[in-house]
C-alpha atoms as a PDB file:
ATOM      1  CA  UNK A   1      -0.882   9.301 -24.036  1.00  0.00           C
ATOM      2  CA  UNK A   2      -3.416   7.425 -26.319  1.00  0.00           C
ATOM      3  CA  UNK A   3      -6.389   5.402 -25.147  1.00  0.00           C
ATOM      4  CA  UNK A   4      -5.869   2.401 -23.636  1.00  0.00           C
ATOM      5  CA  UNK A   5      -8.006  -0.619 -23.175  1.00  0.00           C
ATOM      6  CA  UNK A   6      -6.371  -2.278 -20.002  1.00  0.00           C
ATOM      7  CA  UNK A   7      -7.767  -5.468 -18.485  1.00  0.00           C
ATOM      8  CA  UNK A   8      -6.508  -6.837 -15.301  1.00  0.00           C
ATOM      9  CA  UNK A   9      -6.596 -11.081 -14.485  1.00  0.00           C
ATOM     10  CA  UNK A  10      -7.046 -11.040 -10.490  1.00  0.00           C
ATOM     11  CA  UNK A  11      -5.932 -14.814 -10.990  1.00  0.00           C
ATOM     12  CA  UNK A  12      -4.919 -17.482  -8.283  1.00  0.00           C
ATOM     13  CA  UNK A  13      -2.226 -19.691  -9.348  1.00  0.00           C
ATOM     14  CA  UNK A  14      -1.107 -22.847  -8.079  1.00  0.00           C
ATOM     15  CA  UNK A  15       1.908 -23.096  -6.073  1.00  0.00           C
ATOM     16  CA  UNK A  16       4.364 -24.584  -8.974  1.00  0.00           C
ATOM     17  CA  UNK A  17       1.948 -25.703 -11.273  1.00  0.00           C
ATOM     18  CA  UNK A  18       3.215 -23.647 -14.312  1.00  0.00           C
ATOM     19  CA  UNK A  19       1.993 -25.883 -17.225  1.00  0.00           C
ATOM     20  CA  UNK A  20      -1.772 -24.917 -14.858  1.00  0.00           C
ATOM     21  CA  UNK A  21      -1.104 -21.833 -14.247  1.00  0.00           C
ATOM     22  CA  UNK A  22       0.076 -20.895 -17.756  1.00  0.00           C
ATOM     23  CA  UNK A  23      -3.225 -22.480 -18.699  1.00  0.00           C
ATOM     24  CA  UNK A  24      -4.627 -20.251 -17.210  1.00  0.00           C
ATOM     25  CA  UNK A  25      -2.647 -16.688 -18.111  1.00  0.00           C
ATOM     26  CA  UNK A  26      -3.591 -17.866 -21.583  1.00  0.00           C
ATOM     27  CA  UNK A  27      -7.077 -17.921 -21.408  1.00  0.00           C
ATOM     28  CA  UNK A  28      -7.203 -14.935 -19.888  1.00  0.00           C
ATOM     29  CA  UNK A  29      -5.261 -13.504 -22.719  1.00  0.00           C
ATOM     30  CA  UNK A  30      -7.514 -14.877 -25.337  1.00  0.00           C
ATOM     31  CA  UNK A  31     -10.890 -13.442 -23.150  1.00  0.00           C
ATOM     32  CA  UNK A  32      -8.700 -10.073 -22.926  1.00  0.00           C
ATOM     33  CA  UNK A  33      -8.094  -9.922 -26.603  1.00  0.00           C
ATOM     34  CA  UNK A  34     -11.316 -11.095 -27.673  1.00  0.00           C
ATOM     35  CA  UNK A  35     -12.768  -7.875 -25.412  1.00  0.00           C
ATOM     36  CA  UNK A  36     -10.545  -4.993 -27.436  1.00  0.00           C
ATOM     37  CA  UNK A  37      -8.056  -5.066 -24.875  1.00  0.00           C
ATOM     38  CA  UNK A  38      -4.336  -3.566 -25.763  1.00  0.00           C
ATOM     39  CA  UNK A  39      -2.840  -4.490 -22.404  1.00  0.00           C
ATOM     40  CA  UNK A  40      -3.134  -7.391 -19.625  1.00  0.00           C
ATOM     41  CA  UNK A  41      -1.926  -7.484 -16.276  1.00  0.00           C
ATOM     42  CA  UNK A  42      -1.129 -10.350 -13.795  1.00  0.00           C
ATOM     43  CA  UNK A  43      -0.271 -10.390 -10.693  1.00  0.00           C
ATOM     44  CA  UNK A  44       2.975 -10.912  -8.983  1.00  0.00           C
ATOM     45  CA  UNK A  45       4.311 -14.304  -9.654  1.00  0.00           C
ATOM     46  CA  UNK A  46       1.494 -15.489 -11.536  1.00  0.00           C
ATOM     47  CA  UNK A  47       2.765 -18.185 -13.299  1.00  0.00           C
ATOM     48  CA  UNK A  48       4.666 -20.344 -10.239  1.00  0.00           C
ATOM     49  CA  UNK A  49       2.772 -19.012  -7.025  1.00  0.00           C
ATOM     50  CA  UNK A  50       4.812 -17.265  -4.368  1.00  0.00           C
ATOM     51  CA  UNK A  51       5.906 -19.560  -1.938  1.00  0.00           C
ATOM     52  CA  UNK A  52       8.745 -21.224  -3.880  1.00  0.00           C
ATOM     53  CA  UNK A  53      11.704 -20.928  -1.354  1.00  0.00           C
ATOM     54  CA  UNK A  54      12.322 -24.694  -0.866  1.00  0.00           C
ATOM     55  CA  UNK A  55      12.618 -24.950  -4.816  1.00  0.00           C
ATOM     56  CA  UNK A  56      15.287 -22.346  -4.474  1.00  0.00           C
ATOM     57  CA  UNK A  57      17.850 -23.862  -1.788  1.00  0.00           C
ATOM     58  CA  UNK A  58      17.258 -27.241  -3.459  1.00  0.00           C
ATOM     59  CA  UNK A  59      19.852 -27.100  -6.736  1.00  0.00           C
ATOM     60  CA  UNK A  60      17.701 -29.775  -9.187  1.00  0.00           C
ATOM     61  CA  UNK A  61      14.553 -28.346  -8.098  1.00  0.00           C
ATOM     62  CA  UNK A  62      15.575 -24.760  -8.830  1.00  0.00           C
ATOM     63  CA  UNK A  63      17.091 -25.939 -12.418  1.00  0.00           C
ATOM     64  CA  UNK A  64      14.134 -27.706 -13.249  1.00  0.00           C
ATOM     65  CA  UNK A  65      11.731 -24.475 -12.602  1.00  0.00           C
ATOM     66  CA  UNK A  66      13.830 -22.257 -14.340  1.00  0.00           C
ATOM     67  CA  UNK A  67      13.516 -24.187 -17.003  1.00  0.00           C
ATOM     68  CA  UNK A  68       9.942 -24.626 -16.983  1.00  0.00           C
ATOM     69  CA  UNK A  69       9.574 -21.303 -16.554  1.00  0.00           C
ATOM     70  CA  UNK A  70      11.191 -20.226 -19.428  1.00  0.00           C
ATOM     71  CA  UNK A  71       9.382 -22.620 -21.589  1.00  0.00           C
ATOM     72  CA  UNK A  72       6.460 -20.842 -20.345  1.00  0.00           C
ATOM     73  CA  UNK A  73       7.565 -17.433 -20.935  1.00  0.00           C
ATOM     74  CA  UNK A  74       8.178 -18.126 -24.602  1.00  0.00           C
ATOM     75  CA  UNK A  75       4.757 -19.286 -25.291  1.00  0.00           C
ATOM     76  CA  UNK A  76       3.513 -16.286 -23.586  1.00  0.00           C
ATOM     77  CA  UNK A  77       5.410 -14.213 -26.236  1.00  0.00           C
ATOM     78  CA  UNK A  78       3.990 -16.403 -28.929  1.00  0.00           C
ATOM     79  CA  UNK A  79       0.443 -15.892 -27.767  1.00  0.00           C
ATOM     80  CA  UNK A  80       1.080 -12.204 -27.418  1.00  0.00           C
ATOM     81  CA  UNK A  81       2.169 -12.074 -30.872  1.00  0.00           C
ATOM     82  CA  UNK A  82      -0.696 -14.055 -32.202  1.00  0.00           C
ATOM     83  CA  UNK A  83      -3.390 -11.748 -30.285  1.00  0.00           C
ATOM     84  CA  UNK A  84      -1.578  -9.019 -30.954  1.00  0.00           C
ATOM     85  CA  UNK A  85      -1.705  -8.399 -27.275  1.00  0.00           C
ATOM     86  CA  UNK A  86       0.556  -6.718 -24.706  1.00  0.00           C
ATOM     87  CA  UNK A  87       1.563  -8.204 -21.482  1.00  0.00           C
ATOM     88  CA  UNK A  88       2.736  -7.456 -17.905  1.00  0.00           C
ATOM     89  CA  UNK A  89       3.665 -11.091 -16.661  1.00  0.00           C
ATOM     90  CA  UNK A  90       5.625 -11.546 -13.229  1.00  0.00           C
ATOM     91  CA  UNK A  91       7.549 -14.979 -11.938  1.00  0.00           C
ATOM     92  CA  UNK A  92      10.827 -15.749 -10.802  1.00  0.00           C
ATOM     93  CA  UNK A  93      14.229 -15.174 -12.715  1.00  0.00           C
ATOM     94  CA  UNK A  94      17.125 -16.949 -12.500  1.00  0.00           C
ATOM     95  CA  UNK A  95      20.886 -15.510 -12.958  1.00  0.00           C
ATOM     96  CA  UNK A  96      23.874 -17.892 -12.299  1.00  0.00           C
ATOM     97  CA  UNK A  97      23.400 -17.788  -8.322  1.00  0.00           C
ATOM     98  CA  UNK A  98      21.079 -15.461  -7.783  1.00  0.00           C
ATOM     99  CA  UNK A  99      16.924 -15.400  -7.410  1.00  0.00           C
ATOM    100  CA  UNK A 100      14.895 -12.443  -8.725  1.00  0.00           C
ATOM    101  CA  UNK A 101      11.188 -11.769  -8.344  1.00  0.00           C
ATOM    102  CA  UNK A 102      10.694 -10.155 -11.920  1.00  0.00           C
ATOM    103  CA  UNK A 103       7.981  -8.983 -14.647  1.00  0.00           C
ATOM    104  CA  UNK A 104       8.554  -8.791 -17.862  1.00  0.00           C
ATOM    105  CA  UNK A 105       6.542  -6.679 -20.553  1.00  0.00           C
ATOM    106  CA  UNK A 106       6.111  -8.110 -23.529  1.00  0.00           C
ATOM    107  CA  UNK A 107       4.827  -5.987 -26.109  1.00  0.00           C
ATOM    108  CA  UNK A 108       3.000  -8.068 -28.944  1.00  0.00           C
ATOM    109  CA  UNK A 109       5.459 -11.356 -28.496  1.00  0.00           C
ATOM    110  CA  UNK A 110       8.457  -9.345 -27.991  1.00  0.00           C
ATOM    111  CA  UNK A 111      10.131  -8.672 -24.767  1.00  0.00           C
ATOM    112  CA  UNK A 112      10.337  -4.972 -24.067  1.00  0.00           C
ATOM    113  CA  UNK A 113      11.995  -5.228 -20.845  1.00  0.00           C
ATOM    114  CA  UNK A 114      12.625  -6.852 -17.270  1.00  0.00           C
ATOM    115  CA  UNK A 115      11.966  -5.585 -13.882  1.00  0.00           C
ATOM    116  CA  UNK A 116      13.550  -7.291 -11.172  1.00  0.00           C
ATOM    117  CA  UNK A 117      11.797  -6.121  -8.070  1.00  0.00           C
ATOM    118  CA  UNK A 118      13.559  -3.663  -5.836  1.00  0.00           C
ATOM    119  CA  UNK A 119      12.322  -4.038  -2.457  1.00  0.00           C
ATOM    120  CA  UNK A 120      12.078  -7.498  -0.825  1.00  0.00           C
ATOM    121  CA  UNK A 121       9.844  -6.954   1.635  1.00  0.00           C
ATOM    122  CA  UNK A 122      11.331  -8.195   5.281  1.00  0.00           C
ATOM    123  CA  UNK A 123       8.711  -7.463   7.932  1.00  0.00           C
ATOM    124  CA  UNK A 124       5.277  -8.836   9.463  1.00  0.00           C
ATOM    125  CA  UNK A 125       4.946 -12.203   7.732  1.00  0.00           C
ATOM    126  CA  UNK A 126       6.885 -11.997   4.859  1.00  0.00           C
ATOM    127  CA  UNK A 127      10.734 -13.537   4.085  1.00  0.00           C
ATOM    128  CA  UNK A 128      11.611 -12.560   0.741  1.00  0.00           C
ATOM    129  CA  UNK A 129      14.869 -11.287   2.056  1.00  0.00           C
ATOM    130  CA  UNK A 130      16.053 -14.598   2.757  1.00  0.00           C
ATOM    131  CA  UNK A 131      15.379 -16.022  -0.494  1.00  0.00           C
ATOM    132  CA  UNK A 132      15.182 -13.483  -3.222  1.00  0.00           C
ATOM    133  CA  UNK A 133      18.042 -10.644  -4.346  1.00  0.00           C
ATOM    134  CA  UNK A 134      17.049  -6.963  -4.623  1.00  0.00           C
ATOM    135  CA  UNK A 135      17.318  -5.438  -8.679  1.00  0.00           C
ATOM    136  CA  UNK A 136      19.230  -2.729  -9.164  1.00  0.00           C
ATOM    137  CA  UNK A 137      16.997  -0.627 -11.721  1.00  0.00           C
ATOM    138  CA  UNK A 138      14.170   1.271 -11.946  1.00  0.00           C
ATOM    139  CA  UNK A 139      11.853   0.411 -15.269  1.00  0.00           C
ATOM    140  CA  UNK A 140      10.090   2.286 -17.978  1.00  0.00           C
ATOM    141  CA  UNK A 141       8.421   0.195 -20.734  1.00  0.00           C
ATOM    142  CA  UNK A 142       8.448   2.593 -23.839  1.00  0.00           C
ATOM    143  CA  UNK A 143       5.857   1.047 -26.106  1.00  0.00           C
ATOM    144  CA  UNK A 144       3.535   2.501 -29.064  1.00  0.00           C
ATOM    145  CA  UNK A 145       1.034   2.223 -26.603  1.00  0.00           C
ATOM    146  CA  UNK A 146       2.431   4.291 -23.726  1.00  0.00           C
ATOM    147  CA  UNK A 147       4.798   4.460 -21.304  1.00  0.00           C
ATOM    148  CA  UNK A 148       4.720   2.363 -18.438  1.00  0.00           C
ATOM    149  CA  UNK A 149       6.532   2.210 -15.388  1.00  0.00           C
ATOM    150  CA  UNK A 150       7.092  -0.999 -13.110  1.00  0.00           C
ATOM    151  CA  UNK A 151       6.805  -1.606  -9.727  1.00  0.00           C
ATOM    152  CA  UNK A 152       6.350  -5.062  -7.732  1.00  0.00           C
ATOM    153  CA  UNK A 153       3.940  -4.687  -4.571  1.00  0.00           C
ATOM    154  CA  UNK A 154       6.330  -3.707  -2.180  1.00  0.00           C
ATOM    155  CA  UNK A 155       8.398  -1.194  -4.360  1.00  0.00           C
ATOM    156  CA  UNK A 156       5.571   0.779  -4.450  1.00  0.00           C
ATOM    157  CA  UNK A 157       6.000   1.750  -0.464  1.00  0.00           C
ATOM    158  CA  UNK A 158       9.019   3.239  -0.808  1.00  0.00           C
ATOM    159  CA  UNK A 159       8.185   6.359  -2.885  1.00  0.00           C
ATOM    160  CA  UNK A 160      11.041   7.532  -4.583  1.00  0.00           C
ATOM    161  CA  UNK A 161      10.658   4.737  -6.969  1.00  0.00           C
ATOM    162  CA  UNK A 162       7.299   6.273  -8.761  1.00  0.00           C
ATOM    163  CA  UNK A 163       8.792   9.702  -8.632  1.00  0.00           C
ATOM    164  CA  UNK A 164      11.570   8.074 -10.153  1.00  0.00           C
ATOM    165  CA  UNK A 165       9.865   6.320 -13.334  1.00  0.00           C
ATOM    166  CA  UNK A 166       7.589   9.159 -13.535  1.00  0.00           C
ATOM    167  CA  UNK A 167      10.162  11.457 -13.805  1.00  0.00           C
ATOM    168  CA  UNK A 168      11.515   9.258 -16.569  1.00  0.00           C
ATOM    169  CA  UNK A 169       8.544   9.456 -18.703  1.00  0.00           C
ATOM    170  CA  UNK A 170       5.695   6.928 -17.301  1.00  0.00           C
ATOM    171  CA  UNK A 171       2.379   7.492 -18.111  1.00  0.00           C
ATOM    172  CA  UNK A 172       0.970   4.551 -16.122  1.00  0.00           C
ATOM    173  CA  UNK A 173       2.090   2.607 -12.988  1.00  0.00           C
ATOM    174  CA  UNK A 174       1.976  -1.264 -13.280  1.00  0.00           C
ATOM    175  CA  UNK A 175       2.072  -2.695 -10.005  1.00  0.00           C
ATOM    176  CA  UNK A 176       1.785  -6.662  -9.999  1.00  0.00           C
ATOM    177  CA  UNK A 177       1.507  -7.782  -6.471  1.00  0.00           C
ATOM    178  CA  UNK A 178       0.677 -10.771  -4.193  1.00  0.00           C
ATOM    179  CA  UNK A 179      -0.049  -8.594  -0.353  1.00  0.00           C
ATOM    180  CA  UNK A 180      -1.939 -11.238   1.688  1.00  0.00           C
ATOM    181  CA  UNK A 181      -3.317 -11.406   5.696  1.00  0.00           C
ATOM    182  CA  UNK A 182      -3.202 -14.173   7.507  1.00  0.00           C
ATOM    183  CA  UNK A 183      -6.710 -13.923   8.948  1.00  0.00           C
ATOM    184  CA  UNK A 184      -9.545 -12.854   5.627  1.00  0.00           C
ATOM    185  CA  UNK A 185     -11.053 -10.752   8.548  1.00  0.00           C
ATOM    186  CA  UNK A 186      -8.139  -8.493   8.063  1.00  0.00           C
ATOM    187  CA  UNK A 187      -8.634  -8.032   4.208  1.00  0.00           C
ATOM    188  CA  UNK A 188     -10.327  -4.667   4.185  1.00  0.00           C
ATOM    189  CA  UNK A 189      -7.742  -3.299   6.750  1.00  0.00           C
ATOM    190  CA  UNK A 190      -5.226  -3.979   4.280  1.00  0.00           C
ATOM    191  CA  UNK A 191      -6.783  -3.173   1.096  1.00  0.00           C
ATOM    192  CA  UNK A 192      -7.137   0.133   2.273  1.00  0.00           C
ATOM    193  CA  UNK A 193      -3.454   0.647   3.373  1.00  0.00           C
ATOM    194  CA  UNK A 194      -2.698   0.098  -0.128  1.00  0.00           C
ATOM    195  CA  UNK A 195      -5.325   2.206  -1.724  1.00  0.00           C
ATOM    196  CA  UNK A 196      -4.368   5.138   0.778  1.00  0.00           C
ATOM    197  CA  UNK A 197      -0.655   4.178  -1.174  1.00  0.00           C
ATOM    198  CA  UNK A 198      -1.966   4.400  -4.692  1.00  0.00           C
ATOM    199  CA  UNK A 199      -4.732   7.082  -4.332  1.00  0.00           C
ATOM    200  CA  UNK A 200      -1.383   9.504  -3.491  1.00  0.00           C
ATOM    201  CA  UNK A 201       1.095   7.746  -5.859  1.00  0.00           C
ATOM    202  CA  UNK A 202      -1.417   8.937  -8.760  1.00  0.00           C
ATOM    203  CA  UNK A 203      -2.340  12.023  -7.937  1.00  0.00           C
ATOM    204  CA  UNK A 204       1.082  13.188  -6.725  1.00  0.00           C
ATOM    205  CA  UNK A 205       2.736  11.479 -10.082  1.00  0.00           C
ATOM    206  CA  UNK A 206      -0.083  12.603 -11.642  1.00  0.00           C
ATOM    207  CA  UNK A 207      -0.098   9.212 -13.469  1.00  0.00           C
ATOM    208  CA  UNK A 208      -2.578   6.199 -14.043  1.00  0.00           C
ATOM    209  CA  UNK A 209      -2.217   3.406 -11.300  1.00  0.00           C
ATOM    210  CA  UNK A 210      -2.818  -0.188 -11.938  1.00  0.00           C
ATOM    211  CA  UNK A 211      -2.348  -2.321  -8.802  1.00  0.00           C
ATOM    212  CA  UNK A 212      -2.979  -6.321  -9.946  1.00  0.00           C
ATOM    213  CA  UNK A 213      -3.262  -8.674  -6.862  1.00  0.00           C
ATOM    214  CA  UNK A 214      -3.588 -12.309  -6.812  1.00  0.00           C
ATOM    215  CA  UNK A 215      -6.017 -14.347  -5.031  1.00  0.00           C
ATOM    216  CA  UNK A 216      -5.816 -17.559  -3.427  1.00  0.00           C
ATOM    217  CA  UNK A 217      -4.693 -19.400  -0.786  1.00  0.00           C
ATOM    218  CA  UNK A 218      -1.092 -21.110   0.155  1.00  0.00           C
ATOM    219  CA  UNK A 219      -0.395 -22.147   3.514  1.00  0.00           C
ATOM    220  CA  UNK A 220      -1.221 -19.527   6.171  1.00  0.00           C
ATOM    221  CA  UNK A 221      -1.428 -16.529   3.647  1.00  0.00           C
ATOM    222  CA  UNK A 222      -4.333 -15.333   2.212  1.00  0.00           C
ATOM    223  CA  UNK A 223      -3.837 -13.481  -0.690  1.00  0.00           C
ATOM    224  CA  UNK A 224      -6.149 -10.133  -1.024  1.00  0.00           C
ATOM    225  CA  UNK A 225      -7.300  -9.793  -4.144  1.00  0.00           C
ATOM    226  CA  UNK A 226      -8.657  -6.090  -4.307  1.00  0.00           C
ATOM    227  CA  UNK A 227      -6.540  -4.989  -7.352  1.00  0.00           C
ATOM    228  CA  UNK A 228      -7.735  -1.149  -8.536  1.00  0.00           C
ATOM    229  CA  UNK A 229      -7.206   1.225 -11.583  1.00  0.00           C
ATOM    230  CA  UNK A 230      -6.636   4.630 -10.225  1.00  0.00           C
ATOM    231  CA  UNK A 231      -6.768   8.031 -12.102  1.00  0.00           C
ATOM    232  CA  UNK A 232      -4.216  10.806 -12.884  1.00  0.00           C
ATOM    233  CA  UNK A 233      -6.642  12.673 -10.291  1.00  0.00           C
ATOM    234  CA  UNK A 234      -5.909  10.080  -7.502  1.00  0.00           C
ATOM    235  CA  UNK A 235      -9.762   8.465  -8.173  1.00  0.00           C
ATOM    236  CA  UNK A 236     -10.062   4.923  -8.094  1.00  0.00           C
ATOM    237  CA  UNK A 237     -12.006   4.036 -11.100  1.00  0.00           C
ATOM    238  CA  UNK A 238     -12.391   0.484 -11.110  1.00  0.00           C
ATOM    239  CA  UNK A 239     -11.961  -2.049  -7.992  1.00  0.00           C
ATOM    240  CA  UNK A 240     -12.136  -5.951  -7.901  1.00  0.00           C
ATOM    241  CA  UNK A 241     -13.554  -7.815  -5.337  1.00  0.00           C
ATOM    242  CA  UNK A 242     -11.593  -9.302  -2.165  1.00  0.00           C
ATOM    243  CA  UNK A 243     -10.502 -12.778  -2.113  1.00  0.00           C
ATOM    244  CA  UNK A 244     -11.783 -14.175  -5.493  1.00  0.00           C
ATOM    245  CA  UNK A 245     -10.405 -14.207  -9.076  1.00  0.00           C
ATOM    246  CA  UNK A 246     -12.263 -11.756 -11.665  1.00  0.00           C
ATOM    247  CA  UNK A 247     -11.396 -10.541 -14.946  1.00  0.00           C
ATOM    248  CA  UNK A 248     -12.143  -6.633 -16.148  1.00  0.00           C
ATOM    249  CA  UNK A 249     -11.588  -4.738 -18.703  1.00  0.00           C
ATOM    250  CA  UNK A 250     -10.759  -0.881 -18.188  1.00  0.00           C
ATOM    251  CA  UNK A 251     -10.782   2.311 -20.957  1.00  0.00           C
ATOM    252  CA  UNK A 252      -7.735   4.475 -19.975  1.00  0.00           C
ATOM    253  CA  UNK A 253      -8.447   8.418 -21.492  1.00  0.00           C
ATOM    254  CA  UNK A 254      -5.160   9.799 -22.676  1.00  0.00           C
ATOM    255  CA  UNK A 255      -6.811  13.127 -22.902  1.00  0.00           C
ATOM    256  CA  UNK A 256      -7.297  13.212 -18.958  1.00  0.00           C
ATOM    257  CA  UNK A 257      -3.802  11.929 -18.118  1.00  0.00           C
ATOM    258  CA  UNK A 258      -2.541  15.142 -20.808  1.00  0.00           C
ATOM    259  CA  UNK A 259      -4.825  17.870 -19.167  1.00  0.00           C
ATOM    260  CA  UNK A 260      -4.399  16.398 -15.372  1.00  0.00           C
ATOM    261  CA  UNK A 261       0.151  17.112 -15.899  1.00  0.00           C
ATOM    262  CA  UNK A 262      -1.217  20.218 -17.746  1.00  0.00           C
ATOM    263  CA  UNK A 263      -3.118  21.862 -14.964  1.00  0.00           C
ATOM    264  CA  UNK A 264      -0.507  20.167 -12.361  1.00  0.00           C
ATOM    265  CA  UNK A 265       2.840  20.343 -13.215  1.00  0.00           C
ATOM    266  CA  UNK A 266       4.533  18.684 -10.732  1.00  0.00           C
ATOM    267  CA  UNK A 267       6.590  16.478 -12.473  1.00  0.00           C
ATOM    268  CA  UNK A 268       7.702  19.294 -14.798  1.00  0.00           C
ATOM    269  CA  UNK A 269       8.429  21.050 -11.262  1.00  0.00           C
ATOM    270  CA  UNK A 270      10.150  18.950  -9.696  1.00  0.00           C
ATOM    271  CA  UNK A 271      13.844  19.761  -9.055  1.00  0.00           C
ATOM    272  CA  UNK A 272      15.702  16.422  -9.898  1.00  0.00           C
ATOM    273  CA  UNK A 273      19.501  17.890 -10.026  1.00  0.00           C
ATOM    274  CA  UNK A 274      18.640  18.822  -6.430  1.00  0.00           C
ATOM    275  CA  UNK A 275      17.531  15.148  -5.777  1.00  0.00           C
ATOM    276  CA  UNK A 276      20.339  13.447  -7.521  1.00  0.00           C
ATOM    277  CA  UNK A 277      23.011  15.507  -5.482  1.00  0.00           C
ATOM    278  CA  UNK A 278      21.149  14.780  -2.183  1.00  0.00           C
ATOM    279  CA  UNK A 279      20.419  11.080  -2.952  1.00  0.00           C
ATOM    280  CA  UNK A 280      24.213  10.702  -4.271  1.00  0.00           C
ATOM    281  CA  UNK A 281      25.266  11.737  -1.144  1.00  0.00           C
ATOM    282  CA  UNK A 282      23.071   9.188   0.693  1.00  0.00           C
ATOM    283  CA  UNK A 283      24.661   6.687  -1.289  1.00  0.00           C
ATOM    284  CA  UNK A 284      27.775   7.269  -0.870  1.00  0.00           C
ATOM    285  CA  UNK A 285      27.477   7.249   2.763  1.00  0.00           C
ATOM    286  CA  UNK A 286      25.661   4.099   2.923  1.00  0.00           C
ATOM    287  CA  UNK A 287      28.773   2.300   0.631  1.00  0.00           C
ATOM    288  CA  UNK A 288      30.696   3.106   3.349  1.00  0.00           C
ATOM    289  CA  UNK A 289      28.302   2.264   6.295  1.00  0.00           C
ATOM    290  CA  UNK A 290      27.458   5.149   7.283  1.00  0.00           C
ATOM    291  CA  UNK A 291      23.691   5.568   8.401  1.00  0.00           C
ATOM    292  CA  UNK A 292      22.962   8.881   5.644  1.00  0.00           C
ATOM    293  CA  UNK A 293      23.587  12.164   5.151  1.00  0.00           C
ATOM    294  CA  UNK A 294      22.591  14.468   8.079  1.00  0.00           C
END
């Protein structure tokens, strides 16, 4: 992998204030460009906020954000292009009937690809279940700059999806999420459930980690904050504060990401023809409602 300057935008947007909250994903680009940066992150739906389920069940209100949305998206390409600046931007996708949480990566104004997230998460506080669909891929942004593999929050806790983009060729993990606690005295109990999660995502992949939360506040939920860069060696190398928007810029070293896979092999190790058989045979049994192989 080359170097990478990577800067992260722990951002708060405002629950569907896109023309604001685009606003804002802008001038963070600019700041990130005008700092060296190759790559920016945002968190998971940045540009809408998170809580947009009565938009969704409300037809005109739904048409009317997709729209705005998409207006949005295509001046984010055209400020990528004009920075010449790379960017990992998440918000909600709209296909005929159904409602994705997505990020795209958009790789100096063009669109490289779209993730739609995998894993709605359906426990403790959260709903996405009941307003979102599940994707149905696994993503690998193949860029001049790298490889990079795409997760949304709660992908990440179900671990067969690094090993999976890993396995096809990611360098680095983006995860854009949006975790939040109802009570802020719970923050640091949570922030260090996920770090536990992306210390051993990294050094098991043997693969950079960026997890980008969002801050801010809607209703009841608190959003965490805490977003971290962690190293092929399962190091966390730079951490943001809990709770409050920030801005850094982070120098990924190719050369440790080369030597960490050449001392480790894992991923060369690994023995996917033995996993594709096993998990093809959980598959099938689930089609037909079966609860797995046993």
């Amino acid at each position: 992998m080359k170097d990478l300057t990577l800067s992260i935008a722990q951002m708060a947007p405002t629950l569907y204030d896109v023309p604001g909250n685009l606003a804002k994903i802008t001038g963070f680009m600019e700041e990130a460009a005008s700092r060296g940066s190759d790559l920016l992150v945002i968190p998971e739906m940045g540009l809408t906020g998170y809580g947009i389920e009565e938009a969704l069940h409300d037809p005109a209100r739904r048409a009317a954000l997709a729209e705005e949305t998409g207006l949005a998206i295509a001046m984010i390409r055209d400020e990528s292009h004009r920075l010449n600046l790379d960017i990992l931007v998440s918000f909600p996708f709209f296909s005929r009937e159904r409602n994705y949480i997505a990020a795209e990566y958009i790789a100096s104004g063009k669109k490289v690809v779209l993730h739609r997230k995998i894993n709605l998460c359906n426990y403790a506080h959260y709903r996405e279940h009941l307003h979102f669909d599940e994707g149905d891929s696994l993503t690998v942004a193949r860029t001049q700059r790298g490889a990079f593999g795409i997760l949304v929050c709660e992908d990440l806790w179900h671990a067969v999806n690094g090993i999976v983009e890993t396995l096809s060729g990611a360098e680095v993990l983006l995860i854009p999420s949006a975790p939040c606690v109802r009570e802020v005295s719970s923050g640091g109990s949570s922030l260090g459930q996920w770090q536990m999660i992306t210390r051993a995502t990294a050094f098991l992949q043997t693969s950079y980690l960026v997890m980008a939360a969002r801050v801010g506040a809607e209703g009841k939920n608190n959003f965490l904050g805490g977003s971290h860069i962690v190293s092929p060696e399962g190091e966390i190398i730079c951490e943001m504060p809990l709770f409050e928007e920030a801005l850094v810029h982070v120098r990924l070293d190719g050369f440790v990401l080369d030597e960490t896979r050449r001392n480790r092999p894992l991923l060369r190790n690994e023995r996917a023809s033995l996993y594709g058989r096993v998990f093809g045979e959980l598959g099938a049994a689930a089609e037909k409602g079966g609860q797995g192989a046993k």
